[in-house]
Protein backbone atom coordinates (compact mmCIF):
# COMPACT_ATOMS: atom_id res chain seq x y z
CA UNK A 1 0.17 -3.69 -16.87
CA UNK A 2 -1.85 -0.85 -18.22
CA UNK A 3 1.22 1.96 -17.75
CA UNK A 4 1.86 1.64 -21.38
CA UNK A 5 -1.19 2.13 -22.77
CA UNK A 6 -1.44 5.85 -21.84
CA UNK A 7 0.79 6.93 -24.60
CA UNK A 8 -1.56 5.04 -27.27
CA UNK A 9 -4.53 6.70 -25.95
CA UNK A 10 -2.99 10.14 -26.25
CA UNK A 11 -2.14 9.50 -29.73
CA UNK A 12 -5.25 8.30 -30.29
CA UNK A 13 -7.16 11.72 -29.18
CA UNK A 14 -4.76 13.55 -30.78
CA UNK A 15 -5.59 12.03 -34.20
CA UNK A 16 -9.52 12.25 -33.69
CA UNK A 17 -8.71 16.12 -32.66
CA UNK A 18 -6.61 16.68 -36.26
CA UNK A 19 -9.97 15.66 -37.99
CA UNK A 20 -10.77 18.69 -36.96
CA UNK A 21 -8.10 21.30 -36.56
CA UNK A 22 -4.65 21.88 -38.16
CA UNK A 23 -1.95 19.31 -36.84
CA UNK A 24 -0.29 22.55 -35.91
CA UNK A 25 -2.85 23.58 -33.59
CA UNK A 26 -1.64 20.76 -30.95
CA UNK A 27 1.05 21.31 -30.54
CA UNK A 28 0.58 25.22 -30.36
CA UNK A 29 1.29 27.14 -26.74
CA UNK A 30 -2.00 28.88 -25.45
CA UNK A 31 -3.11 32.09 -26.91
CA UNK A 32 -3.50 35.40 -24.92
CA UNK A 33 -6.74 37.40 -24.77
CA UNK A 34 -4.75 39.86 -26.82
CA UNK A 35 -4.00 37.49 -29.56
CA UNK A 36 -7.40 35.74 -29.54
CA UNK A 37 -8.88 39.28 -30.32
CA UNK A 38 -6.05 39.49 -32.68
CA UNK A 39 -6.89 36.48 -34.65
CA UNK A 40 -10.74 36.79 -34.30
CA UNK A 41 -9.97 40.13 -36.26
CA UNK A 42 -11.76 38.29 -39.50
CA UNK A 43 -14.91 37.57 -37.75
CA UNK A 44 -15.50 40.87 -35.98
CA UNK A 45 -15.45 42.16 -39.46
CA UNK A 46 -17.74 39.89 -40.49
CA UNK A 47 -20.12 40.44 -38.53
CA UNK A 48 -19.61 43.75 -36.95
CA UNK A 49 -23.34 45.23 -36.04
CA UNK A 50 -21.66 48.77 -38.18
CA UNK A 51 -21.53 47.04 -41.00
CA UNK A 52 -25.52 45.91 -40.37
CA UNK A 53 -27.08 49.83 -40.23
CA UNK A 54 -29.70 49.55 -42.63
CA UNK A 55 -30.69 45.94 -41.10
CA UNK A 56 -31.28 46.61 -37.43
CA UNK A 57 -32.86 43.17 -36.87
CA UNK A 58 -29.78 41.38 -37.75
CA UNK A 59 -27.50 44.49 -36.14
CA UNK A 60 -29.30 43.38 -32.81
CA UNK A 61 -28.71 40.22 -33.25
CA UNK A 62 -25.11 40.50 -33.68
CA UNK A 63 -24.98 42.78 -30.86
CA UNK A 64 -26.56 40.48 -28.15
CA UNK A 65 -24.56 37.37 -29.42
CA UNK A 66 -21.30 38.90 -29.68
CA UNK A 67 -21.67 40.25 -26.00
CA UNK A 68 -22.35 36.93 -24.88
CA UNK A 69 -19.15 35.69 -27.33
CA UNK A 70 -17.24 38.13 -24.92
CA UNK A 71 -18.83 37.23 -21.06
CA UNK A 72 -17.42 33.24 -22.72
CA UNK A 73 -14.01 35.03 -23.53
CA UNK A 74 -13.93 36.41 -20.27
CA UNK A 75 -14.79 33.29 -18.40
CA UNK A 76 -12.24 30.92 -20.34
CA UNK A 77 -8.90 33.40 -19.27
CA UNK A 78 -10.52 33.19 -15.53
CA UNK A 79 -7.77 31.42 -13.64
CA UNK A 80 -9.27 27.97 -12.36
CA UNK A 81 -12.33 27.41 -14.05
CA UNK A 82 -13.34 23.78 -14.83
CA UNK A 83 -15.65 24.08 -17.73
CA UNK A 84 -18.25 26.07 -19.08
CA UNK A 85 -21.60 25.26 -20.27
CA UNK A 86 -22.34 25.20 -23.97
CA UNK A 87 -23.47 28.25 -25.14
CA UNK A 88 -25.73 28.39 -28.78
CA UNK A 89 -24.92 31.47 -30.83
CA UNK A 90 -26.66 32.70 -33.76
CA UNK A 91 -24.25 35.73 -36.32
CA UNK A 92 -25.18 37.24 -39.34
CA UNK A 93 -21.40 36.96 -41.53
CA UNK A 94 -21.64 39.71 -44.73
CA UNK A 95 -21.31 37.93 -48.12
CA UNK A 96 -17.89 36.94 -49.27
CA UNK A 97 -18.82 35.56 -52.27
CA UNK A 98 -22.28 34.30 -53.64
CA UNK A 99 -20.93 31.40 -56.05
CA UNK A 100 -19.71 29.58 -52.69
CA UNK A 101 -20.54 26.31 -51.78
CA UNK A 102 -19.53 25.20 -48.31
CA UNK A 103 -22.50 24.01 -46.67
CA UNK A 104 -23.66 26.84 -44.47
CA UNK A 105 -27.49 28.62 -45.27
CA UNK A 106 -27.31 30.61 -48.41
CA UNK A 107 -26.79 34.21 -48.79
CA UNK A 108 -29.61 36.59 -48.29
CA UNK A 109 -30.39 39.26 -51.41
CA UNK A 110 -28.78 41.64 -48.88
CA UNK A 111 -25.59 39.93 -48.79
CA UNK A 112 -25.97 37.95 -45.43
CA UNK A 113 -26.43 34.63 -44.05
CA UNK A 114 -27.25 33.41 -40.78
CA UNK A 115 -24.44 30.86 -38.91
CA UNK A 116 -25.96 29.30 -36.03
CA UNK A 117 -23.29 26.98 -33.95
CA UNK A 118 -22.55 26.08 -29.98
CA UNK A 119 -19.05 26.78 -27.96
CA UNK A 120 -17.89 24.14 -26.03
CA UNK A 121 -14.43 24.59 -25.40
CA UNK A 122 -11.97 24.34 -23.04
CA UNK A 123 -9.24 27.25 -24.10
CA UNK A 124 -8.62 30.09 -26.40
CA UNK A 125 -6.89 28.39 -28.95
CA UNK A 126 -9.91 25.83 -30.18
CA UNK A 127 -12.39 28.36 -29.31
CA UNK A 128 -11.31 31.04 -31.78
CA UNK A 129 -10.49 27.65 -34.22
CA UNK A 130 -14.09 27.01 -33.82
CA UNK A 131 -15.40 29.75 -34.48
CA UNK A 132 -13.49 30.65 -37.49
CA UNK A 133 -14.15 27.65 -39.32
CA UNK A 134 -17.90 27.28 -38.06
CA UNK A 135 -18.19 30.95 -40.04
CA UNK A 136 -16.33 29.44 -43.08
CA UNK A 137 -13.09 32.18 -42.87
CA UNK A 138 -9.74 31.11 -43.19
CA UNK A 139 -7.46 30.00 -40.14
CA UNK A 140 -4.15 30.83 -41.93
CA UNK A 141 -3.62 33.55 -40.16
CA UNK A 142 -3.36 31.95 -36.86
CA UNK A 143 -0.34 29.58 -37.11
CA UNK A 144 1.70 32.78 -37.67
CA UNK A 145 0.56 34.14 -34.31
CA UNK A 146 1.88 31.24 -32.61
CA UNK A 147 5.50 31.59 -32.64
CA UNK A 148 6.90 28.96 -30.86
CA UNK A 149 5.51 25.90 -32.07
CA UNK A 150 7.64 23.25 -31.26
CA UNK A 151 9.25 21.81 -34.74
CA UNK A 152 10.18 18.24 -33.17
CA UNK A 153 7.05 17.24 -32.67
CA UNK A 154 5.48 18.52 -35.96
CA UNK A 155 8.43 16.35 -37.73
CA UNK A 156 6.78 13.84 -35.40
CA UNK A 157 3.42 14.25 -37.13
CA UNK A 158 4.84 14.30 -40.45
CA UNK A 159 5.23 10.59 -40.49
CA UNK A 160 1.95 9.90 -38.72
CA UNK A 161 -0.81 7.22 -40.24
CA UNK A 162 -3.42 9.65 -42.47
CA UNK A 163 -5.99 7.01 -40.79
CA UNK A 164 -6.11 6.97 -36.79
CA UNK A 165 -5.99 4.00 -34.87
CA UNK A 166 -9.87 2.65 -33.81
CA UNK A 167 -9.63 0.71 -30.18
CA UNK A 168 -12.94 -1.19 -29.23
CA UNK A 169 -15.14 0.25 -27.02
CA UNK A 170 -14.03 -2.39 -24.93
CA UNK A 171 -10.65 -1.38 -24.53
CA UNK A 172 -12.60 1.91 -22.66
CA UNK A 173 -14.77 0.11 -20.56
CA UNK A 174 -12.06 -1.71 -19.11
CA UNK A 175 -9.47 0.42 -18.16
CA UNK A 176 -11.81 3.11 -17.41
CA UNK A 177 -10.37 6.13 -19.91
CA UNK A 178 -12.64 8.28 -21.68
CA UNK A 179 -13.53 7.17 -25.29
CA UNK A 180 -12.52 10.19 -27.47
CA UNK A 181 -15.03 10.06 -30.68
CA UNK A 182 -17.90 9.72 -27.48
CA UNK A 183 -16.49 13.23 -26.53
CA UNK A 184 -17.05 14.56 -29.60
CA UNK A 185 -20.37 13.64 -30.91
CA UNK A 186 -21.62 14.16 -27.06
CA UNK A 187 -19.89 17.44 -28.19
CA UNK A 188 -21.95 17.67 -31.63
CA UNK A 189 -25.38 16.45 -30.02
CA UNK A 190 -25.39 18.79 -27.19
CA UNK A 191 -28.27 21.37 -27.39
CA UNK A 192 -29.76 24.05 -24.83
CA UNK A 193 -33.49 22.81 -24.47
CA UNK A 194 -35.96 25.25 -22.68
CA UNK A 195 -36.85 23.07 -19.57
CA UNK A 196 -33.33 22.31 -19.14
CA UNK A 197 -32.17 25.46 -18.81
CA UNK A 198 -34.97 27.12 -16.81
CA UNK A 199 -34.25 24.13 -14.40
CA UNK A 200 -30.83 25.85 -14.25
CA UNK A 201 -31.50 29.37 -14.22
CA UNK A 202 -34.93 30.05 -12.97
CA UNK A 203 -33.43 30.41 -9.84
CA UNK A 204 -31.02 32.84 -10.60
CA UNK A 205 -33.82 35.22 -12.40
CA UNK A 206 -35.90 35.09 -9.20
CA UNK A 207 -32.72 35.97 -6.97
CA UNK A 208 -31.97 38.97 -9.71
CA UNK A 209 -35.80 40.28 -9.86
CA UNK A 210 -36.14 40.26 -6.16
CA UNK A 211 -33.26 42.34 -5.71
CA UNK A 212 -34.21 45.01 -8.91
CA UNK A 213 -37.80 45.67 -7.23
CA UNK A 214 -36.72 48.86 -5.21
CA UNK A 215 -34.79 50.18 -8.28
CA UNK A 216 -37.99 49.37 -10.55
CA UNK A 217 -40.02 51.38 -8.43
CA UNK A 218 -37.61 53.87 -8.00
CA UNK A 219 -37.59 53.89 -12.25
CA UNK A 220 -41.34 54.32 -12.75
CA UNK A 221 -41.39 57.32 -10.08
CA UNK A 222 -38.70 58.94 -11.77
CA UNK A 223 -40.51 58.32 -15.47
CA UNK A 224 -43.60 59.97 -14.40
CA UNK A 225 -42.44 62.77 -12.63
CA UNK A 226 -40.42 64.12 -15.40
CA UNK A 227 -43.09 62.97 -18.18
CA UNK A 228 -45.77 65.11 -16.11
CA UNK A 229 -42.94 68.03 -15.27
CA UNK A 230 -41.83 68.36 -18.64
CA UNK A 231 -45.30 67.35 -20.28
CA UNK A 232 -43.62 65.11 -22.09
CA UNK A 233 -45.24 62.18 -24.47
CA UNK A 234 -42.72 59.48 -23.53
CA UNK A 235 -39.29 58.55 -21.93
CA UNK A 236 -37.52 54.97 -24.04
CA UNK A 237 -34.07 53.91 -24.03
CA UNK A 238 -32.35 52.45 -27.42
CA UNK A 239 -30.50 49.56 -25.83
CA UNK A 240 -31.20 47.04 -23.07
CA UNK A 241 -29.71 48.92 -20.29
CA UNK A 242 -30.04 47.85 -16.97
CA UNK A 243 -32.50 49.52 -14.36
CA UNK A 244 -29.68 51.46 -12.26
CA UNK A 245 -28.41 52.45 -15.71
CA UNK A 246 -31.49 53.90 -16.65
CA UNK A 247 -32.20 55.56 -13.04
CA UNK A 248 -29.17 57.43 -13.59
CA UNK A 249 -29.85 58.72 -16.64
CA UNK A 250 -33.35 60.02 -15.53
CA UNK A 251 -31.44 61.71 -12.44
CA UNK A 252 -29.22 63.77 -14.75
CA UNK A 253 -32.04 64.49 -16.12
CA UNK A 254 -34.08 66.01 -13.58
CA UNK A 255 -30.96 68.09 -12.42
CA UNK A 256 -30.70 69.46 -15.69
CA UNK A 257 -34.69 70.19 -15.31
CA UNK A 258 -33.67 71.97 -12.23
CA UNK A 259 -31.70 74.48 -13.76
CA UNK A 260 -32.99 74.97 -17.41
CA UNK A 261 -36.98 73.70 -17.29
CA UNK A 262 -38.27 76.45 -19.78
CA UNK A 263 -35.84 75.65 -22.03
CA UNK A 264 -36.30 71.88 -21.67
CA UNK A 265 -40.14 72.39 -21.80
CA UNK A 266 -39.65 73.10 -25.43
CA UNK A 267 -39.74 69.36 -25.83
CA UNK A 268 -43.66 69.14 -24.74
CA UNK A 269 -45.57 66.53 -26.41
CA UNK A 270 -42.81 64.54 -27.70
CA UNK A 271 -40.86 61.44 -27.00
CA UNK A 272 -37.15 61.30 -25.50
CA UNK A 273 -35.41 58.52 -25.84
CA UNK A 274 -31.83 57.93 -24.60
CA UNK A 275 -29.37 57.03 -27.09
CA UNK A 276 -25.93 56.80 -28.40
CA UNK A 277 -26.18 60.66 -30.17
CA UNK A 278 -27.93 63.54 -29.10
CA UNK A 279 -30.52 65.36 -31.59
CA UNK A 280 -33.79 64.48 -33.04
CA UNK A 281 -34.56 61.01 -34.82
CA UNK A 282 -36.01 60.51 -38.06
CA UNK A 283 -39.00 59.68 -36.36
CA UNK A 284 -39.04 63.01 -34.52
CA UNK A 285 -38.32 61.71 -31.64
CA UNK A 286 -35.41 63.70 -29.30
CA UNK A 287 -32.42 61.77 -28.49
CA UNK A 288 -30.07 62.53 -25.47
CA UNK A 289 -26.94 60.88 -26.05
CA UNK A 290 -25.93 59.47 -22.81
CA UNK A 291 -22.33 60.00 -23.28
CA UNK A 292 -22.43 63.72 -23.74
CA UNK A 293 -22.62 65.98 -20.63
CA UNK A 294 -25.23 68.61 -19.51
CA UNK A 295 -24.46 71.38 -21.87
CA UNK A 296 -24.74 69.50 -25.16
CA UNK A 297 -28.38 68.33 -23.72
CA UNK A 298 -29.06 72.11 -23.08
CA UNK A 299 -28.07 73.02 -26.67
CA UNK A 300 -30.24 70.41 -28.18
CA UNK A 301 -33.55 71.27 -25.98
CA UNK A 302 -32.79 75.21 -27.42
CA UNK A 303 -32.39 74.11 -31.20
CA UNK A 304 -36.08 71.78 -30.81
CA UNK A 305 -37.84 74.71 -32.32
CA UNK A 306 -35.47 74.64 -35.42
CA UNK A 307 -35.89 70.90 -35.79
CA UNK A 308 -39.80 71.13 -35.09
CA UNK A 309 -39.34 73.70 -38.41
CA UNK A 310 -36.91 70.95 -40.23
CA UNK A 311 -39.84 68.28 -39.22
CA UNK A 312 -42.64 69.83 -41.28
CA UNK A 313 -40.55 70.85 -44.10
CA UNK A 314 -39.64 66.86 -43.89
CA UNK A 315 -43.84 65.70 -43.54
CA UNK A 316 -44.35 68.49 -46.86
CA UNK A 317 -41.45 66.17 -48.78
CA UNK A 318 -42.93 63.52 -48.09
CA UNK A 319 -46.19 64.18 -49.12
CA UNK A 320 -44.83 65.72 -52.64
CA UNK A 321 -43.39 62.35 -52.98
CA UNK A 322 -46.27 60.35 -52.63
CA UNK A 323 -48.09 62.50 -54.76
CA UNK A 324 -45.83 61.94 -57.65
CA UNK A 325 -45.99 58.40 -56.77
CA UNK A 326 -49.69 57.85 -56.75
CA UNK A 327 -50.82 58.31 -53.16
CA UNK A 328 -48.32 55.48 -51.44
CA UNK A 329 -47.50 56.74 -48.56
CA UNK A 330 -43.40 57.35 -46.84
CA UNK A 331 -42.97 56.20 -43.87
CA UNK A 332 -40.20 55.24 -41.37
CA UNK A 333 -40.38 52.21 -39.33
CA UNK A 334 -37.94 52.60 -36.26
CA UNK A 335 -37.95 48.87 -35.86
CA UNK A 336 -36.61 47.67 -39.46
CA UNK A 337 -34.65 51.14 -40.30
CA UNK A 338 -31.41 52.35 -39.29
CA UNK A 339 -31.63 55.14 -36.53
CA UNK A 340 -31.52 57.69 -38.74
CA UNK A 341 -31.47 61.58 -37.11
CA UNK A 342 -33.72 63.83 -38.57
CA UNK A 343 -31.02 65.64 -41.16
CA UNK A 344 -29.64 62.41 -42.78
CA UNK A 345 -33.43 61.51 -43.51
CA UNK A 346 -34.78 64.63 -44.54
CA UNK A 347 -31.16 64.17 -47.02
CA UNK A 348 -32.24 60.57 -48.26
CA UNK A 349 -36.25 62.05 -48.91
CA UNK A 350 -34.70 65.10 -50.74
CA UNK A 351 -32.03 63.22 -53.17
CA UNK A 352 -34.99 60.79 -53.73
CA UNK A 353 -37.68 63.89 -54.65
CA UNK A 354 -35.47 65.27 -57.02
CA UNK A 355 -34.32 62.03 -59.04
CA UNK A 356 -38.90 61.18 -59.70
CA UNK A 357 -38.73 65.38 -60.46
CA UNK A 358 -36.01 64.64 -63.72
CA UNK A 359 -37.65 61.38 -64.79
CA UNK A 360 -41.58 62.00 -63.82
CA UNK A 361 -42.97 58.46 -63.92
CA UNK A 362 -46.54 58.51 -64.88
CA UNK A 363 -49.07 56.86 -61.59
CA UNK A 364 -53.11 57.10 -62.02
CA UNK A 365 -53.76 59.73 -59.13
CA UNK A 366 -54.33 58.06 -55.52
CA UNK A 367 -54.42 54.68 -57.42
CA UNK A 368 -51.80 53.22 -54.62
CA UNK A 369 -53.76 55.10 -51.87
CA UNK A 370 -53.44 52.35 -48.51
CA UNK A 371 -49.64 51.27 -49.69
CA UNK A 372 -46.62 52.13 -48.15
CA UNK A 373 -42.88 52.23 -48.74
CA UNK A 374 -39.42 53.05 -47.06
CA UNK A 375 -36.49 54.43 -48.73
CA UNK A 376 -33.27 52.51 -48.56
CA UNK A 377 -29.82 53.65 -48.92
CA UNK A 378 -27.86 50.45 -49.73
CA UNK A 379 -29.85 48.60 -52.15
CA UNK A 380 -29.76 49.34 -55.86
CA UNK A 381 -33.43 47.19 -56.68
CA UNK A 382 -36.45 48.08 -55.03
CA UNK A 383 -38.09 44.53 -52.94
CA UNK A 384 -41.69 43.99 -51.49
CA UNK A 385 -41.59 43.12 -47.58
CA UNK A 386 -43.76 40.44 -46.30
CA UNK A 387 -44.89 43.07 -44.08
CA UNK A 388 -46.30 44.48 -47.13
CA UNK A 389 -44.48 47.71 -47.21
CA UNK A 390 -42.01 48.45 -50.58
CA UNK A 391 -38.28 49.06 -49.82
CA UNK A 392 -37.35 51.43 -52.43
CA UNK A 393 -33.90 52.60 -53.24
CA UNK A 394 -32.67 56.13 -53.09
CA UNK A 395 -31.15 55.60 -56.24
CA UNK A 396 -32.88 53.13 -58.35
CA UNK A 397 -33.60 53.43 -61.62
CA UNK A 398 -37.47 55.50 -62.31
CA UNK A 399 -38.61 52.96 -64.97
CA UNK A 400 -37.76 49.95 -62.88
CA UNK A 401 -39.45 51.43 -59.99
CA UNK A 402 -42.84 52.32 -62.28
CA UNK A 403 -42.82 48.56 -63.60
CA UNK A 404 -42.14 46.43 -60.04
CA UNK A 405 -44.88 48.73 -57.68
CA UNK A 406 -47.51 48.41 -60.19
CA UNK A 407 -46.81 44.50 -60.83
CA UNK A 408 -46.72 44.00 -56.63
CA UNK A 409 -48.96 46.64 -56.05
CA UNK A 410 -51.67 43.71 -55.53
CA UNK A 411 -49.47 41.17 -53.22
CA UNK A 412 -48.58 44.13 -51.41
CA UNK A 413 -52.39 44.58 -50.82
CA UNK A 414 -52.45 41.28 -49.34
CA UNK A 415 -49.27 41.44 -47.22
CA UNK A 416 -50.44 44.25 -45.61
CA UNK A 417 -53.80 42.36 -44.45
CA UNK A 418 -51.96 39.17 -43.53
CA UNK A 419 -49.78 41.45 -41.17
CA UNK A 420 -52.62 42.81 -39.40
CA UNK A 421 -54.37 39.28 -38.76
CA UNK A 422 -50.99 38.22 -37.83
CA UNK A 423 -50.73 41.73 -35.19
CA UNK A 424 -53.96 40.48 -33.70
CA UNK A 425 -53.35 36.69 -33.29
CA UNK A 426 -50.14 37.84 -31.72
CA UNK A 427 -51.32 40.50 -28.87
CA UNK A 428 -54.25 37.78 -28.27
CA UNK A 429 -51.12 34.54 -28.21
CA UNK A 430 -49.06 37.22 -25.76
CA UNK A 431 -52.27 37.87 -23.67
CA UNK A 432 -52.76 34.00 -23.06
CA UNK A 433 -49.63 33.55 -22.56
CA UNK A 434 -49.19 36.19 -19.52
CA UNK A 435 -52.54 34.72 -18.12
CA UNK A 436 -51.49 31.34 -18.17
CA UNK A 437 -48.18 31.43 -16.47
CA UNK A 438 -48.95 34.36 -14.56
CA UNK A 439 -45.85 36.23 -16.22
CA UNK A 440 -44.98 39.99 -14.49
CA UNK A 441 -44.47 41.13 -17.44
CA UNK A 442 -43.90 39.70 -21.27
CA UNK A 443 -42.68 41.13 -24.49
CA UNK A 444 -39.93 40.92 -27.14
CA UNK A 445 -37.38 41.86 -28.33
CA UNK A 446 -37.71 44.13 -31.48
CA UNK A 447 -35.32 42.18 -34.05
CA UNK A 448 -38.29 39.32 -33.07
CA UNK A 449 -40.76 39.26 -35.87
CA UNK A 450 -44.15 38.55 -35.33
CA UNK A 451 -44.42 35.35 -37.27
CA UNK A 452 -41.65 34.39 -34.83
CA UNK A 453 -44.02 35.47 -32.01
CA UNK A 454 -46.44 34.06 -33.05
CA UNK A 455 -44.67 30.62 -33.63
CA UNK A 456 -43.08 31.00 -30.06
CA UNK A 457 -45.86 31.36 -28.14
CA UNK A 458 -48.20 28.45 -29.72
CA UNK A 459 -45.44 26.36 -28.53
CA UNK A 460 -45.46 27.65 -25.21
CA UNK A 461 -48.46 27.43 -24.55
CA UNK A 462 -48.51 23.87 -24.79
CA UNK A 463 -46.18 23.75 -22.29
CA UNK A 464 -46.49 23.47 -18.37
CA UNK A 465 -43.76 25.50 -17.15
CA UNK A 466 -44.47 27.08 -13.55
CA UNK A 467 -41.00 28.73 -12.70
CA UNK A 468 -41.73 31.06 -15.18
CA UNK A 469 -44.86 32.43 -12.01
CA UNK A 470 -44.00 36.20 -11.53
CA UNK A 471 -41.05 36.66 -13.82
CA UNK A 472 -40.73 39.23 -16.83
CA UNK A 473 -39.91 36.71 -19.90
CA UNK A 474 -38.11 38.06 -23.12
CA UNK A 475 -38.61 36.28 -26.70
CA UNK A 476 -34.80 37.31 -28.18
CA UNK A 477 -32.65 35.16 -30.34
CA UNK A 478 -30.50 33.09 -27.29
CA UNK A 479 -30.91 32.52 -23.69
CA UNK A 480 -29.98 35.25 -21.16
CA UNK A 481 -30.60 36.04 -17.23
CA UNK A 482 -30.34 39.64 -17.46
CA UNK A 483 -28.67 41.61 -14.81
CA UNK A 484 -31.86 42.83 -13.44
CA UNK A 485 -33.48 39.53 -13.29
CA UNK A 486 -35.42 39.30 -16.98
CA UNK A 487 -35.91 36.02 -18.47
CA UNK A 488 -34.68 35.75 -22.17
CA UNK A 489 -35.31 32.36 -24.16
CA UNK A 490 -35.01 32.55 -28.45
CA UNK A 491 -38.12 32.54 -29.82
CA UNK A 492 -36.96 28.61 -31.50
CA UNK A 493 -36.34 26.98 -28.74
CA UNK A 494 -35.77 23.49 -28.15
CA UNK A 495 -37.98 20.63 -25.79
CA UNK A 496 -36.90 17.52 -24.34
CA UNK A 497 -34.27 16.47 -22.52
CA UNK A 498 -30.77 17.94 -23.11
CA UNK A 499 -27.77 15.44 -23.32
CA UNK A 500 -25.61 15.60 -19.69
């Protein structure tokens, strides 16, 4: 009775489905991981965390998100998977064009906005459809890639209805078929909530932190003996590496120790930090780049004494520039500036000195005493922070720069106080929170402002939530189980109860 209804049905998913993507795209053959790349080629430079160096809060977000993006990749060209769960992912796209309209936020004055949308699909195809059009870039390019779409059935939809055909729910109850708009606005609705997901994965952190204990250990021992053996003021890593990661690293270390230590005591006093480049940060910090071999490291601990040199010629700069500037003071904040190494900033400071030397703008002495300001590379008009501090561009124009400090000069007064009333409510929101879920350990991530902390943690705390008892928690931008058993949740997250 029913046999030839199955045909209608089809027809009538197929035409909810072309709502949404080309009529080409169904009857398209799957794509390869090689051609999903391919055509995913105009988001990747979109949102590429190179194109993001002078904004490292949005560079990190792009980072964590788009390694996610790839682990969902992965998992979709597994052979036999049934589904995946949704997964909510936040991308910073550069500006196209200002004037646009399409519905997505609005475009930051650094030419940014922030696209914020959940994958729930089933193959390549619609996933890198999704994606594409959830960013607003064209999907043109994809119909080329798919070179043997069958032309019958395309003549086929040709001379379909513009309007699809609308059964009554009825019609679904009865013989028992899925209803296909329910599928997509279950689709639409679904949303990672907090509870819901620690229900899922609390587990799973436990299990991971259990098992990283011995290598933890083993990580703090091998911290402190080298900090004490090369008198040293720190050891930090750049990226989230994992703990074995990081234990490795310190080992190469220590055999390096072994066989040059009076060179490699040159560093006393100062902070090492493993990164992508070896040499010494703007922040005169040394970086060992973790992908260059023993020798390079040796060369860099020898040269410290030429860069310690470099380093006070680069504090003198400064100081001549906030002379001529009225007393504000240069700084560089690791957490909001590009990782600069210690020769491209002393460059920026220099170029900078030199343009308020030819066009001396006149400041009462010390009269902006208490202020501060970074210099900025990529931005042609200088901008107050809400942190209070004054981004000011290497090359913007002297006059402009004399009118806009001494017009904010006053707000930036008052940013600066809010920020640290907001410092203390946060370490004391942090504190409670530790206490009262007895968290191992809890912190954030650094692209997580502390307004955002702040916000997070109110809401947490009104919150009963005991598997979080003994774990390390993260505030990031998305959910994550690290591989060493570290809770991440995005400092927005959702309550209530998440639709099954």
């Amino acid at each position: 009775m029913f046999c030839h209804l199955r045909p209608v049905r089809r027809n009538t998913l197929r035409l909810c489905l072309e709502k949404i993507f080309p009529r080409w795209f169904l009857y398209s053959r799957a794509l390869s991981g090689a051609e999903a790349v391919n055509a995913l080629r105009p988001f990747y430079f979109a949102v590429h965390p190179d194109f993001f160096g002078q904004h490292p809060r949005e560079r990190e977000v792009n980072e964590n998100s788009l390694k996610r993006l790839s682990v969902y990749l992965e998992n979709l060209q597994k052979p036999g998977f049934k589904s995946l769960k949704p997964t909510q992912l936040t991308f910073y796209v550069r500006e196209r064009d200002q004037n646009s309209s399409d519905g997505q936020e609005p475009f930051s004055t650094a030419g940014f906005r922030a696209v914020k949308f959940t994958l729930h699909t089933r193959d390549l195809l619609s996933t890198v459809l999704y994606i594409l059009n959830s960013c607003s870039l064209s999907i043109e390019h994809i119909q080329s890639l798919n070179t043997t779409v069958h032309s019958q059935p395309l003549k086929e939809a040709k001379r379909m209805p513009d309007r699809p055909i609308r059964w009554d729910k009825s019609y679904y109850s009865f013989t028992g078929f899925k209803d296909p708009d329910e599928d997509l606005e279950q689709v639409s609705r679904m949303e990672t909530t907090l509870t819901s997901w620690l229900d899922n994965n609390g587990k799973s952190a436990v299990k991971k932190l259990k098992n990283s204990l011995p290598l933890r250990k083993e990580l703090d021992r091998l911290k402190d003996e080298l900090s004490h053996q090369l008198q040293l003021s720190d050891i930090r890593w750049q990226r989230s590496w994992g703990i074995a990661h990081r234990c490795s690293q310190l080992h190469s270390l220590g055999r390096l120790a072994q066989q040059n230590l009076e060179t490699l005591k040159n560093a006393k006093g100062c902070t090492l930090v493993f990164t992508d480049r070896s040499g010494m940060s703007a922040g005169g910090h040394v970086m060992l780049g973790t992908m260059d071999v023993h020798h390079h490291w040796a060369k860099l601990f020898e040269r410290l004494p030429s860069y310690f040199d470099l380093q006070r010629r680069l504090v003198l700069l400064e100081d001549q520039i906030s002379h001529l500037l009225g007393g504000i003071r240069v700084v560089y904040l690791e957490e909001l500036q590009p990782a600069l190494t210690l020769e491209e900033y002393y460059s920026l400071l220099d170029v900078f000195y030199n343009r308020l030397l030819k066009n001396r703008i006149l400041f009462h002495p010390r009269s902006l005493r208490g202020l501060q300001m970074i210099l900025n590379s990529d931005r042609y008009a200088p901008s107050l922070h809400e942190l209070g501090h004054f981004n000011i561009p290497t090359l913007c124009d002297p006059a402009n720069l004399q009118w806009f400090i001494l017009t904010k000069a006053q707000q930036a007064r008052e940013n600066m106080k809010r920020k640290e009333e907001l410092k203390v409510i946060e370490n004391e929101l942090i504190q409670a929170s530790t206490k009262k879920f007895s968290l191992e350990k809890f912190y954030k991530e650094p692209s997580v402002s502390s307004i955002q902390m702040v916000d997070c943690c109110k809401r947490l705390l009104e919150q009963s939530l005991p598997y979080l008892q003994g774990l390390h928690l993260c505030v990031s931008h998305f959910y994550s189980v690290m591989q060493d058993g570290d809770l991440c949740i995005p400092w927005n997250w959702k309550n209530g109860e998440a639709v099954k």
